[in-house]
Protein backbone atom coordinates (compact mmCIF):
# COMPACT_ATOMS: atom_id res chain seq x y z
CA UNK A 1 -47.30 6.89 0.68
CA UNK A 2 -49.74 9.04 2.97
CA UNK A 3 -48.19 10.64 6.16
CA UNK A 4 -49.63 9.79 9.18
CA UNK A 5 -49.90 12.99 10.83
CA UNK A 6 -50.41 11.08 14.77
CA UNK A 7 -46.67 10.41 14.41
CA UNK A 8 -44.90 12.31 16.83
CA UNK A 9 -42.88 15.11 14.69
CA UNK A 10 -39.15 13.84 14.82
CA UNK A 11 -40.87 10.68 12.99
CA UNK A 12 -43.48 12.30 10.66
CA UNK A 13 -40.13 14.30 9.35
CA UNK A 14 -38.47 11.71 8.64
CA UNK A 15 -41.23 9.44 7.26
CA UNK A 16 -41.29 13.06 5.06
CA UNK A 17 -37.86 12.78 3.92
CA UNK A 18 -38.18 9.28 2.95
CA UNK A 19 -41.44 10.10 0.72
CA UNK A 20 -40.26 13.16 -0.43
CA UNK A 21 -42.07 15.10 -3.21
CA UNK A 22 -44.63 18.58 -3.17
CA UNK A 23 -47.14 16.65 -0.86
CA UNK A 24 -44.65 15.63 1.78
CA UNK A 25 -43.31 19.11 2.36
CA UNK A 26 -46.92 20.28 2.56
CA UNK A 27 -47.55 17.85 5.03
CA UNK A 28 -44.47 19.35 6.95
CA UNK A 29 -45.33 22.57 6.76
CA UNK A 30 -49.35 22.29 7.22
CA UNK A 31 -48.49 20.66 10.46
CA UNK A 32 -45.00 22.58 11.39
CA UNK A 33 -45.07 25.73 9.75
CA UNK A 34 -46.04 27.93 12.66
CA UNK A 35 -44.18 25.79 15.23
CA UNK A 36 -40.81 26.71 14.47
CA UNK A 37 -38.29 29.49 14.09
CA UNK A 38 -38.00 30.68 10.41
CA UNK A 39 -35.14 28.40 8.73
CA UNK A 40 -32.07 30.66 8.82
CA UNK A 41 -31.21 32.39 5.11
CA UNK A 42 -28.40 32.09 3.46
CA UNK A 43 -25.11 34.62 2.93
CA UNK A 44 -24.33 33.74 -1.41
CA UNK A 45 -21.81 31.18 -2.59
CA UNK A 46 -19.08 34.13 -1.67
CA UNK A 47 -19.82 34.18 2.40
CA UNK A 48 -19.85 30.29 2.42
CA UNK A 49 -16.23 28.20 2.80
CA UNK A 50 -14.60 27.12 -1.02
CA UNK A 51 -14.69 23.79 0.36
CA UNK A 52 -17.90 22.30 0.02
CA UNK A 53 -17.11 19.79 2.30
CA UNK A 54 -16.57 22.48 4.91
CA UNK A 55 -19.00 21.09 7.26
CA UNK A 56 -17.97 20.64 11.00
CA UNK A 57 -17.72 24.30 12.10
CA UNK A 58 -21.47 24.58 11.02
CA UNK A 59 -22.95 21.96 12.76
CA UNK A 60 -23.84 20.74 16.26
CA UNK A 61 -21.44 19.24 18.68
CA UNK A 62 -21.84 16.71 21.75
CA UNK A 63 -20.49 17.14 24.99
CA UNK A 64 -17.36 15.57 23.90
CA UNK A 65 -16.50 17.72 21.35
CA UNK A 66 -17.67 15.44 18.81
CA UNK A 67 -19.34 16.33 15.07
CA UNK A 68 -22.82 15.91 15.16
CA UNK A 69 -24.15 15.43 11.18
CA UNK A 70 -27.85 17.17 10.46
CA UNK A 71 -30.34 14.83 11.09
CA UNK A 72 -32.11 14.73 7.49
CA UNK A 73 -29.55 13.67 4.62
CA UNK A 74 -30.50 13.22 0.98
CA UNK A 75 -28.65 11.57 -1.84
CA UNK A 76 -29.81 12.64 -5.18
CA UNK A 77 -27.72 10.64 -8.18
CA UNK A 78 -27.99 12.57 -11.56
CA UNK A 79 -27.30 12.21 -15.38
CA UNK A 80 -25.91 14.54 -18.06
CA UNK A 81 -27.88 13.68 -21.39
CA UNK A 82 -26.06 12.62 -24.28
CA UNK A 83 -22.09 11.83 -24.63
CA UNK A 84 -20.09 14.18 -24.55
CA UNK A 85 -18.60 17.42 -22.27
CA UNK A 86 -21.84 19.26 -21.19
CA UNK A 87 -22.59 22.92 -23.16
CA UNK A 88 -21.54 26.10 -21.09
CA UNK A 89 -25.58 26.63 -21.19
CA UNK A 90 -25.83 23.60 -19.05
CA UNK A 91 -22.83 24.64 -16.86
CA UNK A 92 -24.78 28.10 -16.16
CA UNK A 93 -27.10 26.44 -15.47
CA UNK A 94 -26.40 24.06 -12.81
CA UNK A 95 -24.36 26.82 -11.20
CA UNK A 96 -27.20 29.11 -10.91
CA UNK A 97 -28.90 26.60 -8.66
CA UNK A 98 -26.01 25.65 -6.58
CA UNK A 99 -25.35 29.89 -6.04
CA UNK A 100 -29.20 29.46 -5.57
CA UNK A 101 -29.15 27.40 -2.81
CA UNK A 102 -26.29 29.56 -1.14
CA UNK A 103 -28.90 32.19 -0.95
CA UNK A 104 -31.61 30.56 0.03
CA UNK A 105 -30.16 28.72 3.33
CA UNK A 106 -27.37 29.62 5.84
CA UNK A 107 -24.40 27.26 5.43
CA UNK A 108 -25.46 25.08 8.92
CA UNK A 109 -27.45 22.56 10.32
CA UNK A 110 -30.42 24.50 10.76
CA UNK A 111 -30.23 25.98 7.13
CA UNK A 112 -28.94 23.21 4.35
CA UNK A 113 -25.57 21.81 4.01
CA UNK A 114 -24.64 20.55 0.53
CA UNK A 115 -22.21 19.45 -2.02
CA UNK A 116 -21.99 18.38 -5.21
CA UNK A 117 -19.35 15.90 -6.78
CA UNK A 118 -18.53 14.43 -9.50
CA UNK A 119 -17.68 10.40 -10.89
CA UNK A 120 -14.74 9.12 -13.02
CA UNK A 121 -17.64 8.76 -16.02
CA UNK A 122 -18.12 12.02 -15.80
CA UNK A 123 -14.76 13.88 -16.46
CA UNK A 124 -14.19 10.65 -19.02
CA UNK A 125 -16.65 13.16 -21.08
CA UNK A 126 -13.75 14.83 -21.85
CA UNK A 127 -11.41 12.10 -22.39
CA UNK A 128 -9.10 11.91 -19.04
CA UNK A 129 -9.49 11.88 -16.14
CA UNK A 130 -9.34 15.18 -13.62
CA UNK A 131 -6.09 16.37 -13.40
CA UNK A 132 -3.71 15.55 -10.33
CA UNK A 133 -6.36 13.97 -8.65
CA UNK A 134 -6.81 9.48 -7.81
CA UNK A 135 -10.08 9.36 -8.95
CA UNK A 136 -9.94 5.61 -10.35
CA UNK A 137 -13.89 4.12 -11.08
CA UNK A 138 -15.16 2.11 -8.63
CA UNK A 139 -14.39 -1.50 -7.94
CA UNK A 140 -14.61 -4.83 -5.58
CA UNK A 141 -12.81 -4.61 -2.61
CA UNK A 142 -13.05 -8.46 -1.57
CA UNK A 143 -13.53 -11.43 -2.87
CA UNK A 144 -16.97 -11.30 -1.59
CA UNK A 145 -18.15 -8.66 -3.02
CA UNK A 146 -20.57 -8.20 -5.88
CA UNK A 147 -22.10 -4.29 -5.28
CA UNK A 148 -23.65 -2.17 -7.59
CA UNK A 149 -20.95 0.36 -9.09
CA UNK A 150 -22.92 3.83 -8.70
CA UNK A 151 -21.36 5.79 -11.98
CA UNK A 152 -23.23 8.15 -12.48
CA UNK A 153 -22.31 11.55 -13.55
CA UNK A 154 -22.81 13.62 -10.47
CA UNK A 155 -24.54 13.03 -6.92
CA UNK A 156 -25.73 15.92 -4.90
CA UNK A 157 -25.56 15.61 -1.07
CA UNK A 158 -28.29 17.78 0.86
CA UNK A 159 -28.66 17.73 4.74
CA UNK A 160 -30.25 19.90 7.25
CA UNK A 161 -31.92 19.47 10.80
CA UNK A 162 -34.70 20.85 9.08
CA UNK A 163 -36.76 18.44 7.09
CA UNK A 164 -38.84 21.13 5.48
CA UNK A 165 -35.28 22.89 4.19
CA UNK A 166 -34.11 19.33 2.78
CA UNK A 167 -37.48 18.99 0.95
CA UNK A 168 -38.02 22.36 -0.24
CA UNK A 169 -34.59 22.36 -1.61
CA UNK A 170 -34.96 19.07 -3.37
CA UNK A 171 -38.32 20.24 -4.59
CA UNK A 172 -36.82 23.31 -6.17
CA UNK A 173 -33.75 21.64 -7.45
CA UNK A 174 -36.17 18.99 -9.47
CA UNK A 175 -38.44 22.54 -10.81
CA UNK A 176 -41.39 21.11 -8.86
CA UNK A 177 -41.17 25.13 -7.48
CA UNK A 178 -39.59 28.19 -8.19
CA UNK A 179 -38.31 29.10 -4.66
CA UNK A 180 -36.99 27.83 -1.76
CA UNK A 181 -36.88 29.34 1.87
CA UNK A 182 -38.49 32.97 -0.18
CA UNK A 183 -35.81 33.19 -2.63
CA UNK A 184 -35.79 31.90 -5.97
CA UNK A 185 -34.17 29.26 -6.93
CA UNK A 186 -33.88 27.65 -10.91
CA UNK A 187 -33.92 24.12 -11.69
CA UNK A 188 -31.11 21.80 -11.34
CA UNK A 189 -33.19 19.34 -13.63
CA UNK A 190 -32.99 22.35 -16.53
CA UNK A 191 -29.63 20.68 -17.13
CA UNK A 192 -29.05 17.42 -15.33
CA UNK A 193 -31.61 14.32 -15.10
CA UNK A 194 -32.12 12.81 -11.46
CA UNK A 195 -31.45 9.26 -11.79
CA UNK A 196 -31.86 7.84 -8.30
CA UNK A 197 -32.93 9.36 -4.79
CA UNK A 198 -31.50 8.07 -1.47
CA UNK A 199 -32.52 9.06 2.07
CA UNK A 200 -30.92 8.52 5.55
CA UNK A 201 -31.11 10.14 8.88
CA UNK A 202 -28.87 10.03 12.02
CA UNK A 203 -28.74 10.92 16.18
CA UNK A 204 -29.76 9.30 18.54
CA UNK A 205 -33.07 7.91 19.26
CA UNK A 206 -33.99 7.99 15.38
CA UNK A 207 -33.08 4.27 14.36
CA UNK A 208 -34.81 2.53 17.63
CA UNK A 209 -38.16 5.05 16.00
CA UNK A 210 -37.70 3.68 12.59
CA UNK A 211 -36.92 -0.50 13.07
CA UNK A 212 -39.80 -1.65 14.02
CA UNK A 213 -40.84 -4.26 11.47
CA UNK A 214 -37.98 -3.33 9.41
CA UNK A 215 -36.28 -6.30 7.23
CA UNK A 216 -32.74 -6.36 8.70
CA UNK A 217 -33.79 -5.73 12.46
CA UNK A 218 -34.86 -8.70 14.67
CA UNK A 219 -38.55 -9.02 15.97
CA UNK A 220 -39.14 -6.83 19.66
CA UNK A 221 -36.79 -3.89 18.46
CA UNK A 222 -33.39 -4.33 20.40
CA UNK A 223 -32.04 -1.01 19.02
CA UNK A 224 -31.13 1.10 21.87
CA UNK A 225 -32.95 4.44 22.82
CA UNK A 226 -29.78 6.38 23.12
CA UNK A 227 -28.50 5.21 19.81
CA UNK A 228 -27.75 6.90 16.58
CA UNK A 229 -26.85 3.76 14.38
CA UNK A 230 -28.98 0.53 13.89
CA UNK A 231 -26.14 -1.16 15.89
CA UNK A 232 -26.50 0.06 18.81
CA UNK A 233 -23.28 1.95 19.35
CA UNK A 234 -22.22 5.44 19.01
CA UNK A 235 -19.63 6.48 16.00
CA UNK A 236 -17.95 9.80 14.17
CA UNK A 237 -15.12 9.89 17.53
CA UNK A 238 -13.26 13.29 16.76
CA UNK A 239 -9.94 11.67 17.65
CA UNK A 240 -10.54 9.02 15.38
CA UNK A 241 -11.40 10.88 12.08
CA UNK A 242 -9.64 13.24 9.80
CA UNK A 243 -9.72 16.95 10.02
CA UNK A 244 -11.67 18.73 7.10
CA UNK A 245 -7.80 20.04 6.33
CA UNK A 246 -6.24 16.75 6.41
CA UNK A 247 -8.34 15.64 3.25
CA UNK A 248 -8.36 18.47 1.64
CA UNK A 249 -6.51 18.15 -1.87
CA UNK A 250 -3.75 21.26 -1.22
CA UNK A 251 -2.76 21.81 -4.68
CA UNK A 252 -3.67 21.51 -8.41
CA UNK A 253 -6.66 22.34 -10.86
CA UNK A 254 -9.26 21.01 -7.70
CA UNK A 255 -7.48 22.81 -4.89
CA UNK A 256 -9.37 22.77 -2.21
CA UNK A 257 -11.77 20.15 -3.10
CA UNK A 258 -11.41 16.72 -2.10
CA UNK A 259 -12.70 12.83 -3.17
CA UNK A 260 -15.76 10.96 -1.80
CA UNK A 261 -16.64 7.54 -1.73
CA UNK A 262 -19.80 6.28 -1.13
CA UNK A 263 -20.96 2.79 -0.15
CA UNK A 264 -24.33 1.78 0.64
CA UNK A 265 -24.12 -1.49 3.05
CA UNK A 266 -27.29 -3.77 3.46
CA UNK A 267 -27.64 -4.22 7.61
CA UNK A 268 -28.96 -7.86 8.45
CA UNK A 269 -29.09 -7.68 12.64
CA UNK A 270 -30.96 -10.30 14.04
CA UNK A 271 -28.26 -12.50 15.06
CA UNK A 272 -26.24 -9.32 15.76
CA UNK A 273 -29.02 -8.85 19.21
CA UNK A 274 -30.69 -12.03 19.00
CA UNK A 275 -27.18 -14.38 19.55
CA UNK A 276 -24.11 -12.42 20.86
CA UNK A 277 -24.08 -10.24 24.34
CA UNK A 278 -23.75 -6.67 24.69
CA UNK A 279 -19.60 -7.45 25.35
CA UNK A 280 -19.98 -10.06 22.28
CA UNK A 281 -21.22 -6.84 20.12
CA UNK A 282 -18.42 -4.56 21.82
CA UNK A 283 -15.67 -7.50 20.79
CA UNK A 284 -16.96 -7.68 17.28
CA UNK A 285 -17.32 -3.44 16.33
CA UNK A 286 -14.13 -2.31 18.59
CA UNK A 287 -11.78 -4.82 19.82
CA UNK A 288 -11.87 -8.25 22.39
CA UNK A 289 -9.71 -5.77 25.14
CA UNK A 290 -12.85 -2.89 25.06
CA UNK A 291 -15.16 -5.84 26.37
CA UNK A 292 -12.52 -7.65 28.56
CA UNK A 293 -11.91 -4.00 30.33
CA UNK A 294 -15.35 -2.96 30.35
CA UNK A 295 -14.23 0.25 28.40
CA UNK A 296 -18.07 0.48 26.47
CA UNK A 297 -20.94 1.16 28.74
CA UNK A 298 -24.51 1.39 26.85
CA UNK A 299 -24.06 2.87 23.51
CA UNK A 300 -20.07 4.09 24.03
CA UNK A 301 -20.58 7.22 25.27
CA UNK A 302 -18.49 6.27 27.97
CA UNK A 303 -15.58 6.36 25.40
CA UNK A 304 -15.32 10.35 25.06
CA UNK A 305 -13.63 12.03 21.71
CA UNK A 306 -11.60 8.36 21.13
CA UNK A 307 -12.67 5.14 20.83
CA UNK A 308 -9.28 4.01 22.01
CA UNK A 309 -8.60 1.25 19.67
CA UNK A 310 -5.07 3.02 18.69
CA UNK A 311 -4.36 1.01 22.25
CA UNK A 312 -4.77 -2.42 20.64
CA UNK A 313 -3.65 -2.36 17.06
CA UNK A 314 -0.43 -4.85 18.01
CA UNK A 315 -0.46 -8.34 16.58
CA UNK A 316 -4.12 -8.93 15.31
CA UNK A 317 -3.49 -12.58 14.95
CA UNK A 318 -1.90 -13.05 18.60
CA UNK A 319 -5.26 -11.37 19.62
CA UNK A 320 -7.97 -13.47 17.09
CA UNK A 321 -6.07 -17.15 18.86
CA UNK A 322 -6.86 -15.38 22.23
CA UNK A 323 -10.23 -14.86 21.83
CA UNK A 324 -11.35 -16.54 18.90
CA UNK A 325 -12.71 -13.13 17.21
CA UNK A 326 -11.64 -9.31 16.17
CA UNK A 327 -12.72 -6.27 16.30
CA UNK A 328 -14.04 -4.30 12.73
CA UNK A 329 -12.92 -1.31 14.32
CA UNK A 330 -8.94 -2.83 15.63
CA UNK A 331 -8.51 -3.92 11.92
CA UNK A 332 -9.64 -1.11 9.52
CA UNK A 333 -7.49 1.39 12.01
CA UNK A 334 -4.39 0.22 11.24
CA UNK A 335 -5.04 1.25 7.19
CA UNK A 336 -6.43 4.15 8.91
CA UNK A 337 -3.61 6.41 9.76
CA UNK A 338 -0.18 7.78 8.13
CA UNK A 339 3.45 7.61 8.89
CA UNK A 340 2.54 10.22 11.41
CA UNK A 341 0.08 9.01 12.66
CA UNK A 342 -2.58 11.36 11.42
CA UNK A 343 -6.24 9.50 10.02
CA UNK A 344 -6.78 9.54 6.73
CA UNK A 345 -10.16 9.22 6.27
CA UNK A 346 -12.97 11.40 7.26
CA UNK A 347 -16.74 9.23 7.48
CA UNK A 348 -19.85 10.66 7.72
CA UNK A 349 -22.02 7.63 7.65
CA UNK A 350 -25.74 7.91 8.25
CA UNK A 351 -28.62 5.31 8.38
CA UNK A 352 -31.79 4.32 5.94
CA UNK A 353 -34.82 2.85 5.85
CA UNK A 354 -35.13 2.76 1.77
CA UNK A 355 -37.23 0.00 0.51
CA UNK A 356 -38.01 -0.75 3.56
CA UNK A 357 -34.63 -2.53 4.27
CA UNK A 358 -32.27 -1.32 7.23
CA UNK A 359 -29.27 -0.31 5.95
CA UNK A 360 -26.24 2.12 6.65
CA UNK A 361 -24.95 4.97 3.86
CA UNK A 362 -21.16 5.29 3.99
CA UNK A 363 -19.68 8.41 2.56
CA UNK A 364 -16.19 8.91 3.28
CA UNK A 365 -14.00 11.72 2.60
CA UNK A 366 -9.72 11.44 1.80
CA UNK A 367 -7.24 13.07 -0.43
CA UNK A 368 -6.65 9.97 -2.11
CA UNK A 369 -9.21 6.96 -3.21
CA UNK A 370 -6.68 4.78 -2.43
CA UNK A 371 -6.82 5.27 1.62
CA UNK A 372 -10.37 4.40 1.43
CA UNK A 373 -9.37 1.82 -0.44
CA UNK A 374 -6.51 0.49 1.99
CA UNK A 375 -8.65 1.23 4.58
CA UNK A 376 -12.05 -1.13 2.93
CA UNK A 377 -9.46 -3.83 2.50
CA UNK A 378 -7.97 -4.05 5.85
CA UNK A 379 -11.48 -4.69 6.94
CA UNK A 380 -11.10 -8.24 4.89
CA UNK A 381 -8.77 -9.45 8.05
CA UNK A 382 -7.43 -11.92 5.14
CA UNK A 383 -3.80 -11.58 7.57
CA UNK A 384 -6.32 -12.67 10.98
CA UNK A 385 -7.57 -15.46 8.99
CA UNK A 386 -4.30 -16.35 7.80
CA UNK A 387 -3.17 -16.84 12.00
CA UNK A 388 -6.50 -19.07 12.85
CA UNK A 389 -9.06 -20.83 11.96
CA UNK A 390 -11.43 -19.37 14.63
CA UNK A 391 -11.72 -16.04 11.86
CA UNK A 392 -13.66 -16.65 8.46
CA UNK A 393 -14.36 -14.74 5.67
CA UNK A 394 -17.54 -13.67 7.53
CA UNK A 395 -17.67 -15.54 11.14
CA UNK A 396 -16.06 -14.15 14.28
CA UNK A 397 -14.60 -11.43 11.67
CA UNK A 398 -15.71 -7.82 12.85
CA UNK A 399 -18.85 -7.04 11.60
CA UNK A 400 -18.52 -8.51 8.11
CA UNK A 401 -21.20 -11.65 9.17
CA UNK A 402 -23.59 -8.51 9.73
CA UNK A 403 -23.26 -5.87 6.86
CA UNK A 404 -23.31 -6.66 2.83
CA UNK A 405 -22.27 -3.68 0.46
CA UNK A 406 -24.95 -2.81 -2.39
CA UNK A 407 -23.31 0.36 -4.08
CA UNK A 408 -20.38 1.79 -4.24
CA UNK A 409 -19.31 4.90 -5.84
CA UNK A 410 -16.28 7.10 -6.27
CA UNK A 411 -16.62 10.87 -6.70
CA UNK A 412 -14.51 13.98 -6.86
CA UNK A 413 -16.14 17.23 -4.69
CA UNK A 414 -14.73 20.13 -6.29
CA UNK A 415 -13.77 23.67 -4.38
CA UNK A 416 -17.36 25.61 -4.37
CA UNK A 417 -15.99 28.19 -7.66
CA UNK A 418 -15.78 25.11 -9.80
CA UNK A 419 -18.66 23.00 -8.40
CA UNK A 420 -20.82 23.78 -11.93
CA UNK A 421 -19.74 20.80 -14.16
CA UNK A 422 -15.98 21.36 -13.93
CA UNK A 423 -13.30 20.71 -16.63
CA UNK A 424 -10.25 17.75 -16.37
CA UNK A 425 -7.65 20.52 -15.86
CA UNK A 426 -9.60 24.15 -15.14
């Protein structure tokens, strides 16, 4: 793919990120290299938090108080070769990158946020499991459901603001070059094959830049300026997602770590802007009493640090007869929080344009596999159904007539001093 360097530069980085390789970050920094402030270095693996997943102190905020996630995001899937527990050379090895990339970047938005984690397969190596933690493999959540389980034996998460620090890290992880940001960095690829490479980018304005002529998105472009998801509406409310604490795993060999799942849902839209009305959208993503009392204006900023569905999580079925739909976001909240009331899961969903297909990446981080789970399965409405006939499988059902999952994986994220190919029970 050749860059088109007319593109005006939010668009040229992403159309970089989505290419990827030596000649895209060239292209970056031919055109960008004297534009911008130097990309922040980085502090070492011992100046950056143990969690890995320590990312919302580090990154940008909106007026609300809510998490902003970098821009750029890049999922690389990798292999171990052969069967087996990996050699301590290959565990030195994947560490020295990782401590690499800690010196290289500053732990933020403008430098490179990362993590790497680790599947079920992967610990099997060994013969168990990791110890204390749910980390089952990855399975069908509905009846409906035929994805792609993603098993492979680690996936490393990179994002940044900075398109040329996403690249140049990806470039040095794969040994394409010997240093990143002016500091050297060895190859992750030394020990580790990469086995697929996914892209995505958030905030608003982005999606509306990448849709047009995109399968999944209806002729004209109906995606909202002010958006930063193909559907029009913002997401990520801070009163509505778990604290970094809350899914933190508090004790046992992984301490301080916690467990990632990762969906990749296929986003088909054009009856999404094409048939229903701005309040038809607002009934089907929140709940039929945000459109009856006006609560969404435009994209939802209107809605603050809280969505507000808590309000209307009483008698589902009472509420599909009523209206003759429900809201995705009324029935996958009420999975969605303990016996105190506290949300289990924390999402940090971003969007792609891979294979030229619109389509939303769904990483979601819990203590326990089985709250995402609980959470996926609520989303079914299989009890809504069960009150009328106006709700179907797909129809009048949240969002499900709209979104079809392609991947899913599960993955343990370690605490950053046992990130380098980690034991069942260090």
């Amino acid at each position: 793919m050749t860059l088109d360097d007319t593109l005006p530069r939010r668009e040229f980085c992403k159309a970089a990120v989505a290419t990827g390789g030596a000649a895209a970050l060239s292209a970056c920094l031919d055109r960008f290299g004297d534009e911008t402030e130097p990309i922040p270095a980085g502090d070492g693996p011992g100046a950056h938090p143990q969690e890995q997943h320590a990312w919302n102190d580090h990154v940008r905020t909106d007026d609300h108080g809510n998490t902003l996630l970098p821009r750029h995001q890049l999922l690389l899937y990798c292999e171990l070769p052969g069967d087996g527990p990996p050699t301590e050379t290959a565990r030195e090895r994947v560490g020295a990158a990782f401590d690499a990339l800690d010196d290289a970047f500053a732990w933020s938005n403008e430098g490179l946020l990362h993590s790497v984690a680790y599947s079920r397969a992967y610990f099997e190596r060994y013969g168990s499991g990791p110890a204390g933690v749910d980390l089952p493999r990855p399975r069908p959540l509905a009846d409906f459901e035929t994805p792609t389980f993603d098993e492979h034996d680690l996936l490393v998460h990179l994002a940044s603001d900075r398109s040329t620090a996403l690249l140049a890290a990806e470039e040095a992880l794969r040994g394409r070059r010997d240093r990143a940001n002016d500091a050297p960095v060895p190859a992750l690829t030394d020990a580790v094959e990469i086995a697929d490479r996914r892209t995505g980018f958030v905030g608003a304005g982005m999606p509306r830049e990448r849709a047009d002529g995109l399968e999944g998105i209806p002729d004209g472009n109906p995606v909202p300026e002010a958006a930063p998801l193909f559907t029009g509406f913002v997401a990520g409310f801070r009163q509505n997602q778990a604290t970094e604490a809350y899914v933190t795993l508090e004790d046992g060999a992984f301490a301080g770590g916690t467990t990632k799942a990762v969906s990749n849902w296929r986003q088909r839209l054009s009856d999404w802007y094409d048939e229903q009305t701005h309040d038809e959208r607002v009934t089907e993503l929140f709940s039929p009493q945000h459109a009856e009392r006006g609560l969404v204006d435009g994209v939802g900023e209107s809605l603050g640090d809280d969505s507000g569905v808590d309000a209307f999580l009483d008698d589902l079925g009472e509420v599909a007869r009523e209206h003759g739909r429900i809201g995705h976001a009324q029935k996958a909240a009420r999975a969605n929080r303990d016996a105190d009331g506290d949300v289990r899961l924390l999402r940090r969903h971003f969007e792609s344009t891979d294979d030229g297909v619109a389509s939303l990446h769904f990483p979601s981080l819990q203590r326990d596999l089985s709250a995402f789970e609980a959470v996926r399965r609520a989303m079914n409405g299989d009890d809504v159904m069960d009150a009328t006939p106006a709700v179907r499988q797909r129809v009048n059902n949240g969002i499900l007539e709209y979104v079809f999952v392609r991947h899913r994986g599960y993955f343990l994220v370690p605490p950053r001093a046992k990130r380098a190919l980690p034991r069942p029970a260090e």
